[in-house]
Structures are given as C-alpha cells and as structure tokens.
PDB file of N, CA and C in Angstrom:
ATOM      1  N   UNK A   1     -16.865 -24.413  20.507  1.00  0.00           N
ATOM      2  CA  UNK A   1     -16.943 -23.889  19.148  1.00  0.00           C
ATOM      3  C   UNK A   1     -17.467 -22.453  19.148  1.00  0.00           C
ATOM      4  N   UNK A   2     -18.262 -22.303  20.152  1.00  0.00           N
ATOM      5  CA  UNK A   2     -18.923 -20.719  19.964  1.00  0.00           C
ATOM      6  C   UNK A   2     -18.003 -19.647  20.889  1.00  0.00           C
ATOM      7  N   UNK A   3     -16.914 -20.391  21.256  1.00  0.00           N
ATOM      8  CA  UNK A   3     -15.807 -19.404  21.665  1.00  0.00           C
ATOM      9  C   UNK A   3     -15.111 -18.814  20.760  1.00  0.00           C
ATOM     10  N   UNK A   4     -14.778 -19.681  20.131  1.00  0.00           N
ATOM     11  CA  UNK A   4     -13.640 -19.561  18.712  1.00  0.00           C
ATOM     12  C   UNK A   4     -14.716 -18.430  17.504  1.00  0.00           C
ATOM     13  N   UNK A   5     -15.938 -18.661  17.430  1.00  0.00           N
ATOM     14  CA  UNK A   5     -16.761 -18.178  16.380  1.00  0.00           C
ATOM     15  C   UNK A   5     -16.744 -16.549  17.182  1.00  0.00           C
ATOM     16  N   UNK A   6     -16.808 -16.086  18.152  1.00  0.00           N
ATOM     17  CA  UNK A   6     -17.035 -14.999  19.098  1.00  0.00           C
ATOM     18  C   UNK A   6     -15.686 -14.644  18.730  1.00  0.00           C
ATOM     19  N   UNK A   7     -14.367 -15.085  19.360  1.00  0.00           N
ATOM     20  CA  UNK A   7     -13.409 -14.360  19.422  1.00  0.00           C
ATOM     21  C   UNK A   7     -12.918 -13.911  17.679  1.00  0.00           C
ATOM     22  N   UNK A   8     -13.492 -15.000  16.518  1.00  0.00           N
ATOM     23  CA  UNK A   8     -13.088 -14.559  15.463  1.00  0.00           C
ATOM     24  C   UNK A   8     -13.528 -12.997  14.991  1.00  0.00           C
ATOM     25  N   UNK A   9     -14.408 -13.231  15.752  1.00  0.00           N
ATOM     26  CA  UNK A   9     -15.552 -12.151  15.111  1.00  0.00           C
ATOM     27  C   UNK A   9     -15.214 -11.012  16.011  1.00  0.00           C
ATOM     28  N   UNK A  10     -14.763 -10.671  17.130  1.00  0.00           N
ATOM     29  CA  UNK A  10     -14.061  -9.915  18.110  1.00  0.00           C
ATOM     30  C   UNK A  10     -12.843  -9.300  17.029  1.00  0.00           C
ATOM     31  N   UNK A  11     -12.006 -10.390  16.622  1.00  0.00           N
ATOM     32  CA  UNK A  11     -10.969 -10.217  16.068  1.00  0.00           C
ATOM     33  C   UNK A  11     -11.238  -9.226  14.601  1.00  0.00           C
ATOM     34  N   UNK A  12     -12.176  -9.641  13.913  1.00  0.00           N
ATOM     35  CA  UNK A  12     -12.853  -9.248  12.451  1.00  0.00           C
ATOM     36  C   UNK A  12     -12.908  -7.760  13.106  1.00  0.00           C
ATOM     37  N   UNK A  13     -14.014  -7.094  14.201  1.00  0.00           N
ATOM     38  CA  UNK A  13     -13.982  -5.947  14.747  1.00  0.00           C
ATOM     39  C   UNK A  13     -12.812  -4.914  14.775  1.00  0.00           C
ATOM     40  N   UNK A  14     -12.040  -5.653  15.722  1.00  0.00           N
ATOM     41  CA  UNK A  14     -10.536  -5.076  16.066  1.00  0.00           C
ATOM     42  C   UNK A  14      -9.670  -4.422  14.340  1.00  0.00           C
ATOM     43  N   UNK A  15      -9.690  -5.427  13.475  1.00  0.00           N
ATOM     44  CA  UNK A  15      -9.376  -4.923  12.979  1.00  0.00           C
ATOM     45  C   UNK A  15     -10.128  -4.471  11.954  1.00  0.00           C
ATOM     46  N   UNK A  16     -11.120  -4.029  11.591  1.00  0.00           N
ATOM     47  CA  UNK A  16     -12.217  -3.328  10.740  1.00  0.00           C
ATOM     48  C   UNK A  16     -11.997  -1.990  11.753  1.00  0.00           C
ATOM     49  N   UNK A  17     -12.047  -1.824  13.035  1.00  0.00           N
ATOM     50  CA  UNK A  17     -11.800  -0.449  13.551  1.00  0.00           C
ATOM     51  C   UNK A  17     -10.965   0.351  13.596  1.00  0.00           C
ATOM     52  N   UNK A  18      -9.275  -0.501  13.548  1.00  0.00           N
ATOM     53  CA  UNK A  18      -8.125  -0.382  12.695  1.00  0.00           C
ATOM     54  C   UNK A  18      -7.839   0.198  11.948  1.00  0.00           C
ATOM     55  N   UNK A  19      -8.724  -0.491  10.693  1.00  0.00           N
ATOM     56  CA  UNK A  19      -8.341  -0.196   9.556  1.00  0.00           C
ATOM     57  C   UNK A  19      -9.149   1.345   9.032  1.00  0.00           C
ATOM     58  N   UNK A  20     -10.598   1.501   9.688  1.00  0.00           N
ATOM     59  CA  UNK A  20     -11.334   2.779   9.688  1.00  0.00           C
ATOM     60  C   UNK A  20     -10.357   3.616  10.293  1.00  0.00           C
ATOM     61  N   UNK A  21      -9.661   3.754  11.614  1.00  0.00           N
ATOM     62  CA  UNK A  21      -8.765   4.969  11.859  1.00  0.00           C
ATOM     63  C   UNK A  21      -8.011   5.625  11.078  1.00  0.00           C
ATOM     64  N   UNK A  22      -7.324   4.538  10.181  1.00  0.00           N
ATOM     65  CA  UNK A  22      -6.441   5.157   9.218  1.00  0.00           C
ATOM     66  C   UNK A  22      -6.811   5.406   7.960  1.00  0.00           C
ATOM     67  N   UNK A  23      -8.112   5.273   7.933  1.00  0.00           N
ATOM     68  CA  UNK A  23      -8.266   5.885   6.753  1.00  0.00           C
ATOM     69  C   UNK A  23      -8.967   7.437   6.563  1.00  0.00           C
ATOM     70  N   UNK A  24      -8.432   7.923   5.312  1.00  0.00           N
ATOM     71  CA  UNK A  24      -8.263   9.415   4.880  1.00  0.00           C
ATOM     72  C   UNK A  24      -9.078   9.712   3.898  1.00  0.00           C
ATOM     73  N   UNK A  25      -9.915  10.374   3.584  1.00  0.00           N
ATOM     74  CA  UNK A  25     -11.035  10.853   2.586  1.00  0.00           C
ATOM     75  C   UNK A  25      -9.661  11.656   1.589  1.00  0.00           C
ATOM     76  N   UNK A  26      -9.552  11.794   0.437  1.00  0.00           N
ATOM     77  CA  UNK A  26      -8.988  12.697  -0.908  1.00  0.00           C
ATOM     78  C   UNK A  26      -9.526  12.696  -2.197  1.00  0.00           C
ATOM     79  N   UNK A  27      -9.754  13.574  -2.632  1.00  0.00           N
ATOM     80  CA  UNK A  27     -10.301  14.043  -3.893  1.00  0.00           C
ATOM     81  C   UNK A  27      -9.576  13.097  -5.121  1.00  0.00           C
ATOM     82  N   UNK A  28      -9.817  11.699  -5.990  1.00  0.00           N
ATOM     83  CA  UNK A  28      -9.532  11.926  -6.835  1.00  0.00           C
ATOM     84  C   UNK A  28      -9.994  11.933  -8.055  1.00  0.00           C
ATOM     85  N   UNK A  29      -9.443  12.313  -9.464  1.00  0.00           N
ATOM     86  CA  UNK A  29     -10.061  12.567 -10.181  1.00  0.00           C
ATOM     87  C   UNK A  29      -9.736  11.444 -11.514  1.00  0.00           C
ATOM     88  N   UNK A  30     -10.550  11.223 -11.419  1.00  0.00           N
ATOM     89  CA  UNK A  30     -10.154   9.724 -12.866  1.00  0.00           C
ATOM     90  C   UNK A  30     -11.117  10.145 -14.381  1.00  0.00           C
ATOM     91  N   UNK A  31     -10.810   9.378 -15.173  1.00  0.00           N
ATOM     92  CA  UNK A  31     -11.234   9.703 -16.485  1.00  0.00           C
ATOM     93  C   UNK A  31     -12.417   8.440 -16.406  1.00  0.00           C
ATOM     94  N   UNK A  32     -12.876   9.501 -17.220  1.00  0.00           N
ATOM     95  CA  UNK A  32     -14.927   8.703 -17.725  1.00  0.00           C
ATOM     96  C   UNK A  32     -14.703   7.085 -17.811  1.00  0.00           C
ATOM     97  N   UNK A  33     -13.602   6.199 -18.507  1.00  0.00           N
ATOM     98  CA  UNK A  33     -13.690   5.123 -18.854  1.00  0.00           C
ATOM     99  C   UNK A  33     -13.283   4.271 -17.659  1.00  0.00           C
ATOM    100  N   UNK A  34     -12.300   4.838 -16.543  1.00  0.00           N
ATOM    101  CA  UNK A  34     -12.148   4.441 -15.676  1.00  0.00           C
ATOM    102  C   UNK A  34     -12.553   4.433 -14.497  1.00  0.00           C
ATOM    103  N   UNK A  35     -13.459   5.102 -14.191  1.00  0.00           N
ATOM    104  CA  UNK A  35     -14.555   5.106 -13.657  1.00  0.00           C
ATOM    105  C   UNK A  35     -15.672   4.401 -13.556  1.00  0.00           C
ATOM    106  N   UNK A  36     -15.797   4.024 -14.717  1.00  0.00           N
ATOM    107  CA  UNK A  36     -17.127   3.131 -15.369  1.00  0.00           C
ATOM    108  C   UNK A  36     -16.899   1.974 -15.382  1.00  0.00           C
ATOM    109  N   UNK A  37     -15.143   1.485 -14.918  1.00  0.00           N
ATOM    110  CA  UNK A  37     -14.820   0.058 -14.616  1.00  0.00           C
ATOM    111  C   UNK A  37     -15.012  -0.188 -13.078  1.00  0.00           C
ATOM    112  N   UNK A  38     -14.168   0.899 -12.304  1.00  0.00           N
ATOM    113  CA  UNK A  38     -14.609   0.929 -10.822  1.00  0.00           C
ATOM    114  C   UNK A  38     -16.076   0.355 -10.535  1.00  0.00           C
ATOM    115  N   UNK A  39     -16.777   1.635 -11.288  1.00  0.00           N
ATOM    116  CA  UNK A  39     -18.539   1.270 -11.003  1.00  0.00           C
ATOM    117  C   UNK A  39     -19.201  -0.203 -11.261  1.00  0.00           C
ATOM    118  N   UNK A  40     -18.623  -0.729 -12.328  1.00  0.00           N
ATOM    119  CA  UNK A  40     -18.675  -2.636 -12.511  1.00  0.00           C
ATOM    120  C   UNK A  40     -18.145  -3.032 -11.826  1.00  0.00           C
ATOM    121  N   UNK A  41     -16.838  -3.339 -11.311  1.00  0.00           N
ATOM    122  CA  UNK A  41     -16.481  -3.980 -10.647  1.00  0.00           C
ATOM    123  C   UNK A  41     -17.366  -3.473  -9.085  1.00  0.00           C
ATOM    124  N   UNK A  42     -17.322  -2.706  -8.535  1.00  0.00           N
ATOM    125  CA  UNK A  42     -18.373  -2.416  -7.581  1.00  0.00           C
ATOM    126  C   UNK A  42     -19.544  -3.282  -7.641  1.00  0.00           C
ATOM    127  N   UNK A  43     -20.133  -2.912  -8.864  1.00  0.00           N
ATOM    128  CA  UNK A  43     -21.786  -3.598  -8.832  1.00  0.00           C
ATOM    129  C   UNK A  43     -21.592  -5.132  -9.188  1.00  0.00           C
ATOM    130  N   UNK A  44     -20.216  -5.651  -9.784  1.00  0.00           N
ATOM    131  CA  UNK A  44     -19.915  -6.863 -10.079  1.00  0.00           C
ATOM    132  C   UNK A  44     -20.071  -7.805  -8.317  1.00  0.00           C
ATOM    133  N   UNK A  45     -19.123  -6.891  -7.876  1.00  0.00           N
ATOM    134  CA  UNK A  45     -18.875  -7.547  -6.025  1.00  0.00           C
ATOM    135  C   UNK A  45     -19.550  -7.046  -5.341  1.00  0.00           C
ATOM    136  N   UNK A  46     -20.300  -6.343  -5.246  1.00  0.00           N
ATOM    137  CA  UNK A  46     -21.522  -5.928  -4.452  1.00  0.00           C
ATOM    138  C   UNK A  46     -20.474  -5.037  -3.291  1.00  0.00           C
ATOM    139  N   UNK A  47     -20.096  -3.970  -3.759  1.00  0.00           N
ATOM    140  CA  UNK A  47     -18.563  -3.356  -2.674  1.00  0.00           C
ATOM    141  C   UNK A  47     -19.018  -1.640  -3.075  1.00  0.00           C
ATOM    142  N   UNK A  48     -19.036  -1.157  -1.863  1.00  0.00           N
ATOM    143  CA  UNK A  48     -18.924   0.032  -2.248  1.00  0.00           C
ATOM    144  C   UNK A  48     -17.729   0.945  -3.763  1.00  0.00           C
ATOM    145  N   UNK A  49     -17.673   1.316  -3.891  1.00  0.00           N
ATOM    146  CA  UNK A  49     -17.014   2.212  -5.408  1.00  0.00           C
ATOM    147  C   UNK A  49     -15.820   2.602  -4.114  1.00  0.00           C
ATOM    148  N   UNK A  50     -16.158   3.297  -3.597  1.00  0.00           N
ATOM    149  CA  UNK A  50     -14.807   3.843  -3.147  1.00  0.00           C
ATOM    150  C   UNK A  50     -14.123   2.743  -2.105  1.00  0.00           C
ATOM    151  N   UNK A  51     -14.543   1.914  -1.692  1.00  0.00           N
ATOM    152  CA  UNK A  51     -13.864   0.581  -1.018  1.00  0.00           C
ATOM    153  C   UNK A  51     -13.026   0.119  -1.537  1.00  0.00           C
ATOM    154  N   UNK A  52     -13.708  -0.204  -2.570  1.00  0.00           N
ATOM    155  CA  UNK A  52     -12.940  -0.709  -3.878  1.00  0.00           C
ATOM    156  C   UNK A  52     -12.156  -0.271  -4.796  1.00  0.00           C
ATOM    157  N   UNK A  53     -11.871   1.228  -4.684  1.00  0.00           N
ATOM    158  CA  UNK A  53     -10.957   2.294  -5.293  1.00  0.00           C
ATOM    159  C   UNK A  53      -9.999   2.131  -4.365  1.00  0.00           C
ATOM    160  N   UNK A  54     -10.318   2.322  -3.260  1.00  0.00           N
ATOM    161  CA  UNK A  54      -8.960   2.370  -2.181  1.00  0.00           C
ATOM    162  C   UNK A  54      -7.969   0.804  -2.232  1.00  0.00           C
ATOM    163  N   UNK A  55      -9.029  -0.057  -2.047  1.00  0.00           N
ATOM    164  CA  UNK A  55      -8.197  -1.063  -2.364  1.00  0.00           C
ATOM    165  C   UNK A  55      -7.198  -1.433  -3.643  1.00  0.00           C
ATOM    166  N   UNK A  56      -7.680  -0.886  -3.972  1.00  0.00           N
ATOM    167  CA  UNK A  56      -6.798  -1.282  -5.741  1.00  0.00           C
ATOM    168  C   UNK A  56      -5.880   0.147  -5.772  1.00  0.00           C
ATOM    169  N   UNK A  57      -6.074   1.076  -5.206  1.00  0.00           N
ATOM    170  CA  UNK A  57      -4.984   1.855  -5.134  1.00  0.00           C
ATOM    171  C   UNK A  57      -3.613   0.976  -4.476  1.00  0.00           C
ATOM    172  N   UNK A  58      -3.935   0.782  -3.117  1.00  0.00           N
ATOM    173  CA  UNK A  58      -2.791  -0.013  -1.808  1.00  0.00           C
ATOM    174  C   UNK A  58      -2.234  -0.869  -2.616  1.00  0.00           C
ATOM    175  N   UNK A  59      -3.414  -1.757  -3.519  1.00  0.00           N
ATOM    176  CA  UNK A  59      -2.208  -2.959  -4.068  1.00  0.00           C
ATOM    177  C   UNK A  59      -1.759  -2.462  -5.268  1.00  0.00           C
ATOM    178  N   UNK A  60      -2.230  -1.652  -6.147  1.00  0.00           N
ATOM    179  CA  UNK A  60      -0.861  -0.521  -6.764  1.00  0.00           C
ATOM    180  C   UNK A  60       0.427   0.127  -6.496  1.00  0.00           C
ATOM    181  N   UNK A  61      -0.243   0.704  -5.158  1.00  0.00           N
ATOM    182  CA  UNK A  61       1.215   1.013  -5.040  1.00  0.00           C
ATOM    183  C   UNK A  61       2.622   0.173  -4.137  1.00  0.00           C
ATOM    184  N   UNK A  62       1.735  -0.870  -3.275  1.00  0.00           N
ATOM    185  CA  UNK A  62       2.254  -2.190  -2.625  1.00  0.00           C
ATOM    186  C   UNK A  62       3.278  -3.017  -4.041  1.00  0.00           C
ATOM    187  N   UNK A  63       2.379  -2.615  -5.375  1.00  0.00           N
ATOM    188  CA  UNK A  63       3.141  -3.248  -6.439  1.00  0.00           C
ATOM    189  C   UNK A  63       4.280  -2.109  -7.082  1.00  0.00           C
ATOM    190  N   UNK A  64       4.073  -1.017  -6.732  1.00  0.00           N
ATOM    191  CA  UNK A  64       5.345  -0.171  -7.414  1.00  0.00           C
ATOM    192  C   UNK A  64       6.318   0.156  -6.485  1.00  0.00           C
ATOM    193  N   UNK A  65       6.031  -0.163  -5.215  1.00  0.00           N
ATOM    194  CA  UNK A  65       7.149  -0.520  -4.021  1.00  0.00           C
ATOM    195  C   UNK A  65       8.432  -1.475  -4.574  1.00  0.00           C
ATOM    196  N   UNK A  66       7.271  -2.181  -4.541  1.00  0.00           N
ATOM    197  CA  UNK A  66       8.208  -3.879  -4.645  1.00  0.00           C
ATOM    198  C   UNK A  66       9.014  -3.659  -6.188  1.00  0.00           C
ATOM    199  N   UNK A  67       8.944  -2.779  -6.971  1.00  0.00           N
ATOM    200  CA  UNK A  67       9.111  -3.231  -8.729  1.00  0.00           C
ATOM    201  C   UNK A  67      10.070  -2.104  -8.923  1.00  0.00           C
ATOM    202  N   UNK A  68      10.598  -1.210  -7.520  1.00  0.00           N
ATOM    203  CA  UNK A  68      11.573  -0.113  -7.846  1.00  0.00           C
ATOM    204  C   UNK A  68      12.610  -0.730  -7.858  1.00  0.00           C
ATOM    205  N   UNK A  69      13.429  -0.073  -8.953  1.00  0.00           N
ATOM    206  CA  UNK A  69      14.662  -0.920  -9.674  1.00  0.00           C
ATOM    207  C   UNK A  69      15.731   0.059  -8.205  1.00  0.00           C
ATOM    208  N   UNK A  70      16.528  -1.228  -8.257  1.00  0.00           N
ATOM    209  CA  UNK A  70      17.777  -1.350  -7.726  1.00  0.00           C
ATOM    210  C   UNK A  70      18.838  -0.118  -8.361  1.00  0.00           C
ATOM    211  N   UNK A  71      19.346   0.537  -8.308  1.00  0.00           N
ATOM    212  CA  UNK A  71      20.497   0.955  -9.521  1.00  0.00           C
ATOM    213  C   UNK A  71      21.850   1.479  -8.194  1.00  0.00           C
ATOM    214  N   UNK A  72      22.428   0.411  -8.340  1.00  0.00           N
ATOM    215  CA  UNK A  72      24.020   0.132  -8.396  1.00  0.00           C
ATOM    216  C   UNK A  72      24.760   1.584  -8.524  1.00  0.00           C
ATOM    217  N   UNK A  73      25.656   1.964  -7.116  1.00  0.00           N
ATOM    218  CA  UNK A  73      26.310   3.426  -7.317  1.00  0.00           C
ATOM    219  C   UNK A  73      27.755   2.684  -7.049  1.00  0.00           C
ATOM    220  N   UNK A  74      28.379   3.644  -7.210  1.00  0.00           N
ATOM    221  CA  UNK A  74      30.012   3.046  -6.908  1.00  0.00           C
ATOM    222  C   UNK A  74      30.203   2.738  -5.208  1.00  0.00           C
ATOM    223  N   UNK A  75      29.551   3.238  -4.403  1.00  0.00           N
ATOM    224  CA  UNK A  75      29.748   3.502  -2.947  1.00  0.00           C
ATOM    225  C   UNK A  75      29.331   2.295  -2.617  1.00  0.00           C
ATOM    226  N   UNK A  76      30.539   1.165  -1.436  1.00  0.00           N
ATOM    227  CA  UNK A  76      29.925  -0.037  -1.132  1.00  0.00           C
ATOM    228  C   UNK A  76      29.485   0.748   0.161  1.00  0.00           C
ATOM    229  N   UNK A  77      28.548  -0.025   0.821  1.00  0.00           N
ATOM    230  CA  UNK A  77      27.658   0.828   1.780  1.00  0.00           C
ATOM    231  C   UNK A  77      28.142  -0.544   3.089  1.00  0.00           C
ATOM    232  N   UNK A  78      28.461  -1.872   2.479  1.00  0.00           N
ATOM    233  CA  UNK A  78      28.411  -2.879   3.359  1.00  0.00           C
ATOM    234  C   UNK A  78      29.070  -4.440   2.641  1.00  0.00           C
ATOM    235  N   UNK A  79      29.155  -5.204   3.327  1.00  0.00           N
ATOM    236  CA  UNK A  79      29.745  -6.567   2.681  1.00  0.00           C
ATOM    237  C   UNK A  79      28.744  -7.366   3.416  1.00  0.00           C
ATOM    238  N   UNK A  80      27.944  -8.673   2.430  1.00  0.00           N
ATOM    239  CA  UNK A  80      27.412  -9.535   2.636  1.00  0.00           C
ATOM    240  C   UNK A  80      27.659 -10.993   2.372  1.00  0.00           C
ATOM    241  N   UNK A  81      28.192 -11.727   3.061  1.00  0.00           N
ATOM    242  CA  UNK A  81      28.717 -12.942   2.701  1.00  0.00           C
ATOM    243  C   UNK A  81      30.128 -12.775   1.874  1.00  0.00           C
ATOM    244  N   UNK A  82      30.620 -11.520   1.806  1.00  0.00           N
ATOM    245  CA  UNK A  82      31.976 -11.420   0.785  1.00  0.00           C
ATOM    246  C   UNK A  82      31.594 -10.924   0.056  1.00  0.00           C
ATOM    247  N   UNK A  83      30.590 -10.580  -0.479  1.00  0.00           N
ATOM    248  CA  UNK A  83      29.372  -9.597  -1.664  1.00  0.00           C
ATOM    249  C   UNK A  83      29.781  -8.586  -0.887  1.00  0.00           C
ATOM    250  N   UNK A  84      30.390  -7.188  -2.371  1.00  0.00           N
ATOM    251  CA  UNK A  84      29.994  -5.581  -1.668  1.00  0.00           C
ATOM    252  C   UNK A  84      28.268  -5.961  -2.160  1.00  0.00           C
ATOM    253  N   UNK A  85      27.954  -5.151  -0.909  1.00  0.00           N
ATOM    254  CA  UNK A  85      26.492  -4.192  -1.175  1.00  0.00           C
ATOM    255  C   UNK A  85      26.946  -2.731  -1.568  1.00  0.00           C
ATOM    256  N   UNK A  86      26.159  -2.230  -3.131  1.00  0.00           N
ATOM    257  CA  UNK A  86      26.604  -0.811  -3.407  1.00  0.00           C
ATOM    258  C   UNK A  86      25.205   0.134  -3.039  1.00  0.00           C
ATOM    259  N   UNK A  87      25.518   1.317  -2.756  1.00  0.00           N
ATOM    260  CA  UNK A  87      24.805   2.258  -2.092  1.00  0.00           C
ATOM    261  C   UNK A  87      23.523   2.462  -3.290  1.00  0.00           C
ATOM    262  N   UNK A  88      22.298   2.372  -3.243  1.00  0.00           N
ATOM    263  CA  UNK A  88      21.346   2.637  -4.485  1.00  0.00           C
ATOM    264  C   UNK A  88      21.456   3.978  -4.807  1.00  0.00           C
ATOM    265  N   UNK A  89      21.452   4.679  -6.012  1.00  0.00           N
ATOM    266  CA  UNK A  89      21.282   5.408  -6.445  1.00  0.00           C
ATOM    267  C   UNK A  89      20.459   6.129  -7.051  1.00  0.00           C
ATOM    268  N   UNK A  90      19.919   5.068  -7.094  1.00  0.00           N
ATOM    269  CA  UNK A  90      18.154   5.103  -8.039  1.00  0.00           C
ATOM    270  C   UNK A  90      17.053   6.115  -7.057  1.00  0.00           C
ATOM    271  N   UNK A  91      15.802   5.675  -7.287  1.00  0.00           N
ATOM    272  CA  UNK A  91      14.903   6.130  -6.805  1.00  0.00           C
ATOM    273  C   UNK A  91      14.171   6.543  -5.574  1.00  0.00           C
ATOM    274  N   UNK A  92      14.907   4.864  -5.035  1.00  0.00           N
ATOM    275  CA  UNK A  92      13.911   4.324  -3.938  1.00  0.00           C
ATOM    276  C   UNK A  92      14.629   4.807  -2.671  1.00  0.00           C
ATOM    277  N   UNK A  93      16.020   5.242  -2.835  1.00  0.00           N
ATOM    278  CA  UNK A  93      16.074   5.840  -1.600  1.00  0.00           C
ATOM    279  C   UNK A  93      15.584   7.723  -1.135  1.00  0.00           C
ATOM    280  N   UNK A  94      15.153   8.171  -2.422  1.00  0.00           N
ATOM    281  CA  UNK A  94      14.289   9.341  -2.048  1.00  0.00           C
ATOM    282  C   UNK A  94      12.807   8.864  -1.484  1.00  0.00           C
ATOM    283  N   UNK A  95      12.234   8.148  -2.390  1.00  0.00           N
ATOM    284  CA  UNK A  95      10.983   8.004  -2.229  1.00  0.00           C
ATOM    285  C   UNK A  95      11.129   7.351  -0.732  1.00  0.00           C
ATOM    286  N   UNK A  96      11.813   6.418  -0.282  1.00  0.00           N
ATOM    287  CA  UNK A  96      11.956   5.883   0.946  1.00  0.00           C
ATOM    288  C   UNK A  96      11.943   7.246   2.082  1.00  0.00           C
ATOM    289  N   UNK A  97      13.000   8.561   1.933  1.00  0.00           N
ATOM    290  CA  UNK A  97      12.868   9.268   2.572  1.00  0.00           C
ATOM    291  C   UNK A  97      11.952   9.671   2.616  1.00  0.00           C
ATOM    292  N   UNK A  98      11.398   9.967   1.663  1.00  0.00           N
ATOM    293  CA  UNK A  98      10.141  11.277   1.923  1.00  0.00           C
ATOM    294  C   UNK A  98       8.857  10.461   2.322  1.00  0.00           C
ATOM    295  N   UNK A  99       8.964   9.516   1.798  1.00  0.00           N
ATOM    296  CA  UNK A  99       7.739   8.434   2.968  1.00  0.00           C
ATOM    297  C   UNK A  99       7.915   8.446   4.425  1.00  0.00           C
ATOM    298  N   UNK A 100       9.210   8.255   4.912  1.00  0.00           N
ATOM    299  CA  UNK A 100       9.258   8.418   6.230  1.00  0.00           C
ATOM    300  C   UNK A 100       8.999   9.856   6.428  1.00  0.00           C
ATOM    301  N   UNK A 101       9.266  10.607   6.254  1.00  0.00           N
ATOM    302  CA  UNK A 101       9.234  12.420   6.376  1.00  0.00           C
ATOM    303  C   UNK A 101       8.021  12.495   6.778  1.00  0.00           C
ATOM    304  N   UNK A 102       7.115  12.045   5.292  1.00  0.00           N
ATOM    305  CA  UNK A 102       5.480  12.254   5.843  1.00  0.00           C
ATOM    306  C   UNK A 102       4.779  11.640   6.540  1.00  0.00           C
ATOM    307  N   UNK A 103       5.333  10.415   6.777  1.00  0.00           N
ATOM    308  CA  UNK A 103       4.417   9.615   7.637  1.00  0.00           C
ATOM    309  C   UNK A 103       5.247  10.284   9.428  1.00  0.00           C
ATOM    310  N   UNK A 104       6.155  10.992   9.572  1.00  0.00           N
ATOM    311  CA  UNK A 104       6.280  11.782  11.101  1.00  0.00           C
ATOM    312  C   UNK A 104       5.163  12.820  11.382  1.00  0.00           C
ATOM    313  N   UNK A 105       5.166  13.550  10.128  1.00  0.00           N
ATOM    314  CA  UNK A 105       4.060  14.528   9.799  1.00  0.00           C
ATOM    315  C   UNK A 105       2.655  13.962  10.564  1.00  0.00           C
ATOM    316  N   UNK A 106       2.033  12.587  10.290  1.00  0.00           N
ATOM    317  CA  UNK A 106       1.193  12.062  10.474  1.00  0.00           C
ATOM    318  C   UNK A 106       1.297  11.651  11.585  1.00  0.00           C
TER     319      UNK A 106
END
C-alpha cells in the first residue's frame, strides 16, 4: 500500500512540475465587480486568486473551442460513409491556424 501512496504522490509531482513549466505570467485587466468574484471564490476555496483566474480562463476557452460553429462552404474537402464533408468556412479554421502559428513561435 505505501508503494502505490509514494508513486501517486511521485505522479501528483510530475505533473504539478508540468504544469508550472508551462505556465506564463500576463497582465490582465478585469472590471471592479469581477474581480471581487475571483477574490470570493478564492477566499470561498481557499486557492490562490490567480490559480483560480487561470483556471477558469482554460475552461473558457476549452468551452469556446468546442462551441465554434461549423459553417458549411460549397467545397467538399472529403466523403464519409457516402456523406460529402464540406470545407468550413467559418471561423475555426483561422483561429485553428493561427493557434498552430503561435504555438511554433513557442
């Protein structure tokens, strides 16, 4: 049992050191009321303010990933099961580029 409790906790390390590499200090700037929710919820969970800013950023934008609309161009790009697939037109294939762009940068 005190193998498993060691290696969990090995494991907890590994990635807590992980997750410190990649992270990036940036300036941001929020309004008085929203701020003052951060700071509760902080003192609510006993979590640092900016721990807890960062986190709720990731699953923001983890949620506006997932919620970019599809939009349908005339160009089939591929056939799936007998389904054209049409080329998106929308958004997500800029934002897709320029995510990869910057993350080479990095």
């Amino acid at each position: 049992m005190t193998s498993r409790l060691i290696k969990k906790m090995l494991d907890d390390w590994e990635q807590r050191s992980t997750h410190v590499k990649e992270q990036v200090s940036t300036k941001v700037v929020l309004n008085k009321t929203d701020l003052i929710k951060v700071e509760a919820l902080a003192e609510t969970y006993k979590l640092p303010a900016g721990d807890l800013l960062a986190n709720i950023i990731s699953t923001a934008l983890l949620q506006i990933e997932e919620q970019m609309p599809y939009v349908a161009g005339d160009k089939v790009i591929r056939v799936e099961e007998g389904n054209p697939i049409y080329e998106d037109v929308g958004r997500t294939p800029d934002y897709m580029a320029a995510k990869a762009k910057l993350e080479t940068k990095q």
